[in-house]
N, C-alpha and C. Protein backbone atom coordinates (compact mmCIF):
# COMPACT_ATOMS: atom_id res chain seq x y z
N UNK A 1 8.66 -0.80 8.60
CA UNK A 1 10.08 -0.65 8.43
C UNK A 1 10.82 -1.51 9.45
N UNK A 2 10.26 -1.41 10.65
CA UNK A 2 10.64 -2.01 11.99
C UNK A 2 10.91 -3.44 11.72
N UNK A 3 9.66 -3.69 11.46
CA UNK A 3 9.46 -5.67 11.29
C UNK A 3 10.35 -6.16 9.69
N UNK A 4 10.55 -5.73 9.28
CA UNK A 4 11.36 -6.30 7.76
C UNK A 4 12.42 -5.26 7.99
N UNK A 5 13.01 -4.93 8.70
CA UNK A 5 14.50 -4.38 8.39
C UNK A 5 14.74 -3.47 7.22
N UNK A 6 13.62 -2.50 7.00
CA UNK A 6 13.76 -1.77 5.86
C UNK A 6 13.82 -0.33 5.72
N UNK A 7 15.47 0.27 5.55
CA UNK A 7 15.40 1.04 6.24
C UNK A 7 16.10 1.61 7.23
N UNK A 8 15.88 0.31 8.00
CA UNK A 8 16.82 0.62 9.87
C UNK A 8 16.75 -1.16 9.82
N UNK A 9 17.25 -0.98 11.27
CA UNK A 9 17.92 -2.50 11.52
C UNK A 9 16.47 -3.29 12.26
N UNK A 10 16.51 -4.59 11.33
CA UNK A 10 15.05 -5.34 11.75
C UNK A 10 14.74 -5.06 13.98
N UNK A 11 13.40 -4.56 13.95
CA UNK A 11 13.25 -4.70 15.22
C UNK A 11 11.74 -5.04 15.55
N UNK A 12 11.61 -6.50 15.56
CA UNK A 12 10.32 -6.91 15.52
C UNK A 12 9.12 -6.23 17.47
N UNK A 13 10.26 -6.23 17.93
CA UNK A 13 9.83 -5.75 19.03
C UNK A 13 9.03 -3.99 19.32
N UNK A 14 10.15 -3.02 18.23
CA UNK A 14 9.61 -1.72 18.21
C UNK A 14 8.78 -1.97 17.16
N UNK A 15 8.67 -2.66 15.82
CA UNK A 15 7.51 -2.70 15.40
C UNK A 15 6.59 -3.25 16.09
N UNK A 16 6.29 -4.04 16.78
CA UNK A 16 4.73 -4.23 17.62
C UNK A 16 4.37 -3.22 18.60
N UNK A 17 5.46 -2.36 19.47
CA UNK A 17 4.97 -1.38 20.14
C UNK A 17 4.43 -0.02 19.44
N UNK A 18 4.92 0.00 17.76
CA UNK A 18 4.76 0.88 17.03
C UNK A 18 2.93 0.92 16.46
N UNK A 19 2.82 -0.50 15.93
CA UNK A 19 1.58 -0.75 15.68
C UNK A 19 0.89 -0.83 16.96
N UNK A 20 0.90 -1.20 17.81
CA UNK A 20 0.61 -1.18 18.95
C UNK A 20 -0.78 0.24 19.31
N UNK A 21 0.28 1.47 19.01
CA UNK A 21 -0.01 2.42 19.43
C UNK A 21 -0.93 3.13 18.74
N UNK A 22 -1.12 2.44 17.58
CA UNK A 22 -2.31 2.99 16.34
C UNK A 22 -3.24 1.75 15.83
N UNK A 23 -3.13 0.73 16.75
CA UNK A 23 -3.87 -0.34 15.85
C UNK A 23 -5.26 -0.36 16.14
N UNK A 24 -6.33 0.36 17.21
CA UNK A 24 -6.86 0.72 17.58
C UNK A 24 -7.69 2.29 16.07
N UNK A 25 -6.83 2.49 15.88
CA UNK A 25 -7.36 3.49 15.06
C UNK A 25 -7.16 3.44 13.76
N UNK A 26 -6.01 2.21 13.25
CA UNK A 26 -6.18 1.92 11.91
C UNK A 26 -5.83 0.57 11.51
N UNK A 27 -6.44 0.45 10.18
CA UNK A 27 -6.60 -1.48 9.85
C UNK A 27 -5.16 -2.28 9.37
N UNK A 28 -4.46 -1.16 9.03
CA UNK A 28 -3.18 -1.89 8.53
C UNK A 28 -2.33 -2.47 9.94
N UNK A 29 -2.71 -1.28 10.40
CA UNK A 29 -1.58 -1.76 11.97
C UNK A 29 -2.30 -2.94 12.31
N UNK A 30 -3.46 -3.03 12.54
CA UNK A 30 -3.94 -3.95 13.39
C UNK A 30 -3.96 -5.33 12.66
N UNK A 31 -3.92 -5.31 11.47
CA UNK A 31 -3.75 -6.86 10.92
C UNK A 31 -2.39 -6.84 10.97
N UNK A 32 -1.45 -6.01 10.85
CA UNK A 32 0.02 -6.67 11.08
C UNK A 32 0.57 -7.18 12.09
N UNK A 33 -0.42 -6.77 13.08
CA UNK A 33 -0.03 -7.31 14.49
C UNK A 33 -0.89 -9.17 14.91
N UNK A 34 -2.49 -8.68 14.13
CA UNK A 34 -2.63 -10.10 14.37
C UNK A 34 -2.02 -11.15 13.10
N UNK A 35 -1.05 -10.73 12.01
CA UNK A 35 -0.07 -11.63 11.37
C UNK A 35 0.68 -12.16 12.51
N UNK A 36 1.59 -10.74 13.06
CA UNK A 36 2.78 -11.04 13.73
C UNK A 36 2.45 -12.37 14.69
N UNK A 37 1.48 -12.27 15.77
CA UNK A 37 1.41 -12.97 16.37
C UNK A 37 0.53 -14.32 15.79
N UNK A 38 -0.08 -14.89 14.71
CA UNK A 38 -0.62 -15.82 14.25
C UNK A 38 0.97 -16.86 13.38
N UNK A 39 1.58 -15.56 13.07
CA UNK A 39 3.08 -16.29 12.37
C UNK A 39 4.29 -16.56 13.14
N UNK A 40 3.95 -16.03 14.11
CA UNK A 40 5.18 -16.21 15.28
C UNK A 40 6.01 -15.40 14.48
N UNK A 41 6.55 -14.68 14.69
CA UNK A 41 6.87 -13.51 13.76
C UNK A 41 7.69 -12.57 15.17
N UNK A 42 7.17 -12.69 15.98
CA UNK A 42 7.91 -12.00 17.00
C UNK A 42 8.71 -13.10 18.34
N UNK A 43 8.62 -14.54 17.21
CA UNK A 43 9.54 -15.63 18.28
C UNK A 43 8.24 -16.63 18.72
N UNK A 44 7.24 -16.68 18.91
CA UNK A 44 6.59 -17.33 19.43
C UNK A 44 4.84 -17.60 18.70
N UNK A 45 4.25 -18.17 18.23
CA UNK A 45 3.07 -17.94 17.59
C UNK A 45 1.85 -17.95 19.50
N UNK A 46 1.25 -16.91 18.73
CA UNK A 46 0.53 -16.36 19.51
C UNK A 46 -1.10 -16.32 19.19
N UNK A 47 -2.00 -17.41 18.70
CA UNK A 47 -3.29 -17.60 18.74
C UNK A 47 -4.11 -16.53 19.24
N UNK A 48 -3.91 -16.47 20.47
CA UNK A 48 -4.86 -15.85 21.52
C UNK A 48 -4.90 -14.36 20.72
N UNK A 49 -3.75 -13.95 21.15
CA UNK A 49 -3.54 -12.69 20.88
C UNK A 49 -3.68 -12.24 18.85
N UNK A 50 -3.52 -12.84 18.96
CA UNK A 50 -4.13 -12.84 16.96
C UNK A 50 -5.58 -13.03 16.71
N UNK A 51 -5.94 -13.63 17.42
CA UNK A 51 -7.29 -13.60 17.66
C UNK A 51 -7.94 -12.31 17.67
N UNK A 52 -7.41 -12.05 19.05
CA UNK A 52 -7.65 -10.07 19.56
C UNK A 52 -7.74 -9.68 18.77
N UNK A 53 -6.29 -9.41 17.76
CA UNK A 53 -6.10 -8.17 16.36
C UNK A 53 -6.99 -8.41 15.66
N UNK A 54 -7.45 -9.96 14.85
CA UNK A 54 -8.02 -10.26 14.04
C UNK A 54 -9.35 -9.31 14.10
N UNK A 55 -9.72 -9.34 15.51
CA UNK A 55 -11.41 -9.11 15.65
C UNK A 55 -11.30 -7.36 15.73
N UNK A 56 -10.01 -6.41 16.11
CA UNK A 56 -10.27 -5.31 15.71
C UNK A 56 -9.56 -5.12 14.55
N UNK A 57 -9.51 -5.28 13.83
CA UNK A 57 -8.96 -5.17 12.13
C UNK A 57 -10.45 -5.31 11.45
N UNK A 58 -11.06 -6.25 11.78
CA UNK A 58 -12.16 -6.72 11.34
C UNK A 58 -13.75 -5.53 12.07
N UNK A 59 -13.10 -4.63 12.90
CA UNK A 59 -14.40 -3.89 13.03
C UNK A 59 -13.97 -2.21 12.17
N UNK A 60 -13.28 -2.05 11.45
CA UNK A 60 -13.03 -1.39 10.22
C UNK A 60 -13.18 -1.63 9.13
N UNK A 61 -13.93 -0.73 8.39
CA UNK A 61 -14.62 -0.17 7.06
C UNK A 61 -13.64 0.25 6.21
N UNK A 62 -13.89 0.37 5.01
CA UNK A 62 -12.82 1.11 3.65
C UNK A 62 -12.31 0.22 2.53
N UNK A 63 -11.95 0.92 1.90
CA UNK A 63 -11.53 -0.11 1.01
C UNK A 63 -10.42 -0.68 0.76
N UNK A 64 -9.44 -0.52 1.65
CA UNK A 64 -8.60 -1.42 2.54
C UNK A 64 -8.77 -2.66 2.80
N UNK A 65 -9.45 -2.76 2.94
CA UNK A 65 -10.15 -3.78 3.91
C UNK A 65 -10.46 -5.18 3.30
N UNK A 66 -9.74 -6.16 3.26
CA UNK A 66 -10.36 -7.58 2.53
C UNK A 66 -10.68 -8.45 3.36
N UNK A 67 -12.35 -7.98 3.68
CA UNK A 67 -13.02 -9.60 4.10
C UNK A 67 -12.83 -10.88 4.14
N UNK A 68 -12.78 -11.20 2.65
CA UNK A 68 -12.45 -12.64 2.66
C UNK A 68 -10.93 -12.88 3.41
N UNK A 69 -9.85 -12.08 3.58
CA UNK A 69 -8.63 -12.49 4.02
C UNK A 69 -8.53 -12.35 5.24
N UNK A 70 -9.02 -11.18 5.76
CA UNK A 70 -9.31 -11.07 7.06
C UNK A 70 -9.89 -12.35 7.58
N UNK A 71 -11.08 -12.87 7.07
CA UNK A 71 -12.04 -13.76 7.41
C UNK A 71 -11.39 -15.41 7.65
N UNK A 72 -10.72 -15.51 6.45
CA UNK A 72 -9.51 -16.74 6.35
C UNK A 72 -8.66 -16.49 7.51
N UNK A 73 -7.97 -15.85 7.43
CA UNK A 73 -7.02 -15.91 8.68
C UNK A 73 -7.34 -15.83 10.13
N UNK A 74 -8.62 -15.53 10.26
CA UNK A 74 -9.37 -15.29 11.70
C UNK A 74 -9.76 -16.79 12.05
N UNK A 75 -10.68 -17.04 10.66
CA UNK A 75 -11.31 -18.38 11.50
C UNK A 75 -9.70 -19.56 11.15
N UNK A 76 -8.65 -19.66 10.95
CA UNK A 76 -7.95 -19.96 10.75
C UNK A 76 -7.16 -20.25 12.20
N UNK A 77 -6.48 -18.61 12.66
CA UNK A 77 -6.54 -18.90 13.72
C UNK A 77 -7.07 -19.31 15.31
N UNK A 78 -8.83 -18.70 15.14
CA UNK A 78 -9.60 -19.46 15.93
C UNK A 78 -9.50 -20.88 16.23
N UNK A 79 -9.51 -21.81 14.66
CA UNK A 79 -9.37 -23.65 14.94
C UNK A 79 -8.16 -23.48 15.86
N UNK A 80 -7.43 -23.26 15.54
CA UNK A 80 -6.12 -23.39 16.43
C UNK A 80 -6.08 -23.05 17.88
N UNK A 81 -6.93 -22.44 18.28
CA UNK A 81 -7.29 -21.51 19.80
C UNK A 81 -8.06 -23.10 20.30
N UNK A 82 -9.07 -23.22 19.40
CA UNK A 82 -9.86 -24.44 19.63
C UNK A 82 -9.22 -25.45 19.70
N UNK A 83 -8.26 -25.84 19.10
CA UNK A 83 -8.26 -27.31 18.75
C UNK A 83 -6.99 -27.61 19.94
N UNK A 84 -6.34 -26.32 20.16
CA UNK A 84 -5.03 -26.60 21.22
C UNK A 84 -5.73 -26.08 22.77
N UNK A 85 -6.87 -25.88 23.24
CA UNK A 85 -6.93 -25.90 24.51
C UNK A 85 -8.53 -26.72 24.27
N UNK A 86 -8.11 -26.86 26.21
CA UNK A 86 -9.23 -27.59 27.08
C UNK A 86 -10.36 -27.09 27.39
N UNK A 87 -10.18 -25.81 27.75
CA UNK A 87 -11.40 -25.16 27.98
C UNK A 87 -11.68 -24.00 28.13
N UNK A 88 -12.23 -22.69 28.67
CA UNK A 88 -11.76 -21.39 28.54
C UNK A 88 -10.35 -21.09 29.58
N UNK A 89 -9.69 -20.09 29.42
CA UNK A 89 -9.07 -19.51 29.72
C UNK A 89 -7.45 -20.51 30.17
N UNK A 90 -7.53 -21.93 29.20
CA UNK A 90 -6.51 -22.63 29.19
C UNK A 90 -5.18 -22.16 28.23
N UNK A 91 -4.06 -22.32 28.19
CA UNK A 91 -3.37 -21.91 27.46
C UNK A 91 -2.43 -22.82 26.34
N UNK A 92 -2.62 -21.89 24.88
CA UNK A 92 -2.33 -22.81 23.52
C UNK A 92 -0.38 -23.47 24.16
């Protein structure tokens, strides 16, 4: 509702603290967060941190759950982790 203004007045910020707080325990939150930050979606595209979500979105089961899209958008944003830094712990 937060992130698309639907509802209440767009607040991309309380939606990430919202998912935030459950993305850990469920798959929708946690891929919306590694969208948010792979789309810049909250002002800034965020690799690293999409990365993160990607890989816990991706350790949930159900039938929720689409592999192949998950899978696309992970190694998707990985090249990008890769291809924009030097070496570990450099920044995109």
């Amino acid at each position: 509702m937060y992130l698309n203004g639907l509802g209440t007045a767009k607040d991309v910020g309380e939606a990430i603290r919202l998912y935030e707080r459950v993305a850990k325990l469920e798959f929708f939150a946690a891929i919306e967060l590694a969208r948010i930050y792979a789309r810049g979606t909250a002002g800034q595209v965020d690799p690293k941190k999409a990365l993160e979500w990607y890989s816990v979105a991706a350790s949930f089961e159900g039938p929720e759950f689409d592999y192949d899209a998950v899978g696309a958008e992970f190694n998707e944003a990985k090249a990008y982790v890769e291809d924009h830094t030097d070496g570990p712990g450099d920044s995109v």
